[in-house]
C-alpha atoms as a PDB file:
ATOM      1  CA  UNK A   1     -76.642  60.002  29.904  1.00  0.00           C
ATOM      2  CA  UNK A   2     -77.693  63.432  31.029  1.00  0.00           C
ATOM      3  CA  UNK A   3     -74.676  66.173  30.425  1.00  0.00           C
ATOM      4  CA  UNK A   4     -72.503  67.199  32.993  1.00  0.00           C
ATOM      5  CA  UNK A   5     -71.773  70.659  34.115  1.00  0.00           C
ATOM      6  CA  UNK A   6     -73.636  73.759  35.441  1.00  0.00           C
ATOM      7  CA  UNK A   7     -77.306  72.714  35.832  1.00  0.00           C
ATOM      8  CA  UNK A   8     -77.871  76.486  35.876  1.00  0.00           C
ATOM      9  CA  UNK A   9     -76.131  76.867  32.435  1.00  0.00           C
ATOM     10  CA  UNK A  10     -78.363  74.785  31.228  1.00  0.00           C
ATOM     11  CA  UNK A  11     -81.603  76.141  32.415  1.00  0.00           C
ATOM     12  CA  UNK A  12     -82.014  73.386  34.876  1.00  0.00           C
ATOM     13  CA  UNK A  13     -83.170  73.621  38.084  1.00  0.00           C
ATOM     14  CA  UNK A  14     -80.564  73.170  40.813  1.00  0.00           C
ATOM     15  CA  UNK A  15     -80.810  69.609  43.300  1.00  0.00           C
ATOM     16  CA  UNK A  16     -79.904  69.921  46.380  1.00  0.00           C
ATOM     17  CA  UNK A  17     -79.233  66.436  48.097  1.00  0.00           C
ATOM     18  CA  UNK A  18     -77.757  64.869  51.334  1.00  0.00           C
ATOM     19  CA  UNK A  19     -78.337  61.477  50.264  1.00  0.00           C
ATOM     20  CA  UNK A  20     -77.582  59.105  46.920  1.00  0.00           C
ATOM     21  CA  UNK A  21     -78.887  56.404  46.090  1.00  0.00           C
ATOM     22  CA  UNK A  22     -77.321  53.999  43.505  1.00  0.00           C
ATOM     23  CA  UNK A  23     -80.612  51.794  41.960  1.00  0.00           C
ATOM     24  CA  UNK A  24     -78.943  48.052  40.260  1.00  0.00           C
ATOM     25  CA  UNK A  25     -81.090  47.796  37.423  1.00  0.00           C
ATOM     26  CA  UNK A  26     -78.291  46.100  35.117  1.00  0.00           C
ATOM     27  CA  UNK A  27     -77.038  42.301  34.414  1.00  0.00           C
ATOM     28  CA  UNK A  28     -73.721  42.666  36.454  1.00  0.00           C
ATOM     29  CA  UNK A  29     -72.712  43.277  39.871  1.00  0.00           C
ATOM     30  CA  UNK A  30     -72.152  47.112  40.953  1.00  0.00           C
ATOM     31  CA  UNK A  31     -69.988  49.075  42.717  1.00  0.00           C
ATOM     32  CA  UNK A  32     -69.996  52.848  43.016  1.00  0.00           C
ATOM     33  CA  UNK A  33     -67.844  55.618  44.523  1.00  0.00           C
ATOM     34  CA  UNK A  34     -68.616  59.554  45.116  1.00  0.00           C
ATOM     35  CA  UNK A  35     -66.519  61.710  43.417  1.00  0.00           C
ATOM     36  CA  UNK A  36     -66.164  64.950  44.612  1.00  0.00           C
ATOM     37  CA  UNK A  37     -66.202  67.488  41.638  1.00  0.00           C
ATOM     38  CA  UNK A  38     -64.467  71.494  40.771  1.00  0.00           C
ATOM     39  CA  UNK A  39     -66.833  71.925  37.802  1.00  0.00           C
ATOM     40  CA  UNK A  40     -66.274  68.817  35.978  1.00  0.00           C
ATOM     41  CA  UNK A  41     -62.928  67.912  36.882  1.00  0.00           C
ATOM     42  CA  UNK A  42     -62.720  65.325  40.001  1.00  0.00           C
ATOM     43  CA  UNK A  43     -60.882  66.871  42.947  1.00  0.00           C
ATOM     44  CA  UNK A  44     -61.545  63.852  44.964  1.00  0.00           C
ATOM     45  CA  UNK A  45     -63.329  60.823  45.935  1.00  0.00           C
ATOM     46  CA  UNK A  46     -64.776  58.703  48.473  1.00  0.00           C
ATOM     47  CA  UNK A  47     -66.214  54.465  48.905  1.00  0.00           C
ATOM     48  CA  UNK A  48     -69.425  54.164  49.356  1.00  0.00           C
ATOM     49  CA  UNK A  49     -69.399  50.624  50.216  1.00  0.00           C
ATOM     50  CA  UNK A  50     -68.931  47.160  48.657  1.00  0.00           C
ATOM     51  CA  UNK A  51     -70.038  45.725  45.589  1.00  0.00           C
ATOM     52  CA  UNK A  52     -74.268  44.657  45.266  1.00  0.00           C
ATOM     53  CA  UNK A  53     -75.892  42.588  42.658  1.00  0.00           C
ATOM     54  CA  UNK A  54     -78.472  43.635  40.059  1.00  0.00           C
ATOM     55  CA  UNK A  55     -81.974  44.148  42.009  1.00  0.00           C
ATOM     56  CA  UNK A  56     -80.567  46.063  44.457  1.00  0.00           C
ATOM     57  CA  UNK A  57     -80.383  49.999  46.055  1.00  0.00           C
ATOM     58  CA  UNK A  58     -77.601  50.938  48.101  1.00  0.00           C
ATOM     59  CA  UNK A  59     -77.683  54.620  49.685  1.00  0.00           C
ATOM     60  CA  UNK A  60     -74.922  56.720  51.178  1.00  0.00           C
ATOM     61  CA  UNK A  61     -75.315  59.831  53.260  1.00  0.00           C
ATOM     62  CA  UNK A  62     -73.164  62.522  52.398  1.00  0.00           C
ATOM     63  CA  UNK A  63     -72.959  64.322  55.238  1.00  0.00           C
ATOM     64  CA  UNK A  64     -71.301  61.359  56.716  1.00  0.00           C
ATOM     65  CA  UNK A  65     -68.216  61.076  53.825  1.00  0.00           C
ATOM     66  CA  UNK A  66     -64.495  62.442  54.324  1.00  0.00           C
ATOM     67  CA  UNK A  67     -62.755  63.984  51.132  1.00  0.00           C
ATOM     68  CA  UNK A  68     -59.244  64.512  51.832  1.00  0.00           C
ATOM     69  CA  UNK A  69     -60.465  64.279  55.339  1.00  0.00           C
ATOM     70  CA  UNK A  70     -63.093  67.338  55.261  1.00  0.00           C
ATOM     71  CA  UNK A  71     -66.857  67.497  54.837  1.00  0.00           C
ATOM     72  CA  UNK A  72     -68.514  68.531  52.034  1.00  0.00           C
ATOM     73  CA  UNK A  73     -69.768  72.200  52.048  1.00  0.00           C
ATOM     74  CA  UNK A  74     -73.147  73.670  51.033  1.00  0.00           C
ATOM     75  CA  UNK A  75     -73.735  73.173  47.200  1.00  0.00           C
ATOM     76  CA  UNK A  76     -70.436  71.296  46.732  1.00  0.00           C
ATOM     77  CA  UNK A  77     -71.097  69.270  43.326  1.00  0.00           C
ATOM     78  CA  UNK A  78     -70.574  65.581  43.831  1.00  0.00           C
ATOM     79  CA  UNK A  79     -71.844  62.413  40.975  1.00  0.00           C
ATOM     80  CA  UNK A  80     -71.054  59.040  41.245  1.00  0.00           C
ATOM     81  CA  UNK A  81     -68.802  56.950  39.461  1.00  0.00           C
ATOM     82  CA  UNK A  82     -70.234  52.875  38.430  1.00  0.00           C
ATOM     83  CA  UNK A  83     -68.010  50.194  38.297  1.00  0.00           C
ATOM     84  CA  UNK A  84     -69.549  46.851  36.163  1.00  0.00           C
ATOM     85  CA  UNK A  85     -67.840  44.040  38.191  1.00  0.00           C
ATOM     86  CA  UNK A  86     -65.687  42.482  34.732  1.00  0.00           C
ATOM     87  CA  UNK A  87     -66.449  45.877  32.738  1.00  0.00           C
ATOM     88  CA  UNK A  88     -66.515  48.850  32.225  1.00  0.00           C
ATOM     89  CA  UNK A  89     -66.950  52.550  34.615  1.00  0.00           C
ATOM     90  CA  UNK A  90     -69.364  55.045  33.775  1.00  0.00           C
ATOM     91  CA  UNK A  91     -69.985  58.970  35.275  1.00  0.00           C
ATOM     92  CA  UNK A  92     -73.768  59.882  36.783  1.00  0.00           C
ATOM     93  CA  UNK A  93     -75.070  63.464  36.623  1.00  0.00           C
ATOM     94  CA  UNK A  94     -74.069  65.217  38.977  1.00  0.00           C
ATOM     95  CA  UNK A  95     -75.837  66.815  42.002  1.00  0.00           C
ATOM     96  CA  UNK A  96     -75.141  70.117  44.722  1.00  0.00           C
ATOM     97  CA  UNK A  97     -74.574  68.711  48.324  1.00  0.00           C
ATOM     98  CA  UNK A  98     -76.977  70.150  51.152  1.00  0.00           C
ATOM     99  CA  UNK A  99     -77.514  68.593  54.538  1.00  0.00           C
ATOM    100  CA  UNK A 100     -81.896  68.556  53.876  1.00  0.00           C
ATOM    101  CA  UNK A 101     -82.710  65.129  54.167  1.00  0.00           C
ATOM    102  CA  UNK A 102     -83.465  64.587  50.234  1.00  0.00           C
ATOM    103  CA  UNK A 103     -82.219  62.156  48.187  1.00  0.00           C
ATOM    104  CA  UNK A 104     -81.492  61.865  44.569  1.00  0.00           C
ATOM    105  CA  UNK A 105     -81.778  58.122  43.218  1.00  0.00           C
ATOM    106  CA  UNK A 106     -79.490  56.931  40.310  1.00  0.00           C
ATOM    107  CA  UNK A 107     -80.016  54.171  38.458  1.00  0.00           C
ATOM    108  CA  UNK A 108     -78.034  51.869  36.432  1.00  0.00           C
ATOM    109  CA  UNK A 109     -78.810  49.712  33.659  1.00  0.00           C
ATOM    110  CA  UNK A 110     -77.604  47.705  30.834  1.00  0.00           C
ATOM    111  CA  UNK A 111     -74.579  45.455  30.093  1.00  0.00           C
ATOM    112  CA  UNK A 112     -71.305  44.884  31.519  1.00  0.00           C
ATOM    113  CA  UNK A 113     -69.669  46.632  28.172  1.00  0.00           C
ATOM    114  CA  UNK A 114     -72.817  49.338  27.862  1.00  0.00           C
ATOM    115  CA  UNK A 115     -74.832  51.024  30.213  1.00  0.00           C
ATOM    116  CA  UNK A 116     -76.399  54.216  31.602  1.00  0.00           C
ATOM    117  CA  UNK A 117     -76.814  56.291  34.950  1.00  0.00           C
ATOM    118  CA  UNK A 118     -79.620  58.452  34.825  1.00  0.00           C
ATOM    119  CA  UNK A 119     -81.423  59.934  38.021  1.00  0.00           C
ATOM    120  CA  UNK A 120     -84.929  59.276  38.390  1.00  0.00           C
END
């Protein structure tokens, strides 16, 4: 997994998204929520939609997601959060929000016990 935290700590560059999507490349049914992030604790979080089998992509806009009832502001930091139907959860990298159109694509592979989200 790539580390969390300050992408500008860490002499990454900075991404910018309005959109995530969430690539099933694993044996096991997914589900996924958005977690909205202070740093690297979770303030709050948000569904983004119903569980999808391995060979799948499911995308969510962010612009269109309530946390606590409010809309994300420029550069809020947001990751998502996998769910292995019968497993185990696992963090993504996290990304800035910004309403531009891009998207940044997850994706998750492995086993219902052991796998990895890494953007691609």
């Amino acid at each position: 997994m790539q580390p969390f935290g300050n992408p500008a700590q860490s002499g990454q560059p900075e991404l910018h998204v309005q959109h995530i999507a969430c690539a099933n490349n694993a044996a096991f049914v997914l589900r996924f929520i958005i977690q909205r992030l202070d740093g690297d604790r979770v303030i709050s979080q948000a569904t983004a939609g119903g569980a999808f089998p391995a060979g799948q992509t499911r995308s969510v806009d962010l612009s269109a997601l309530r946390f606590h009832g409010q809309a994300l502001d420029v550069g809020d930091r947001v990751r998502i959060r996998a769910r292995a139907i019968g497993g185990t959860r696992r963090d993504g990298p996290s990304v800035a929000y910004a309403p531009n159109g891009h998207t940044a694509t997850f994706s998750v592979r492995g086993t219902t016990l052991s796998f990895s989200i890494n953007r691609i």
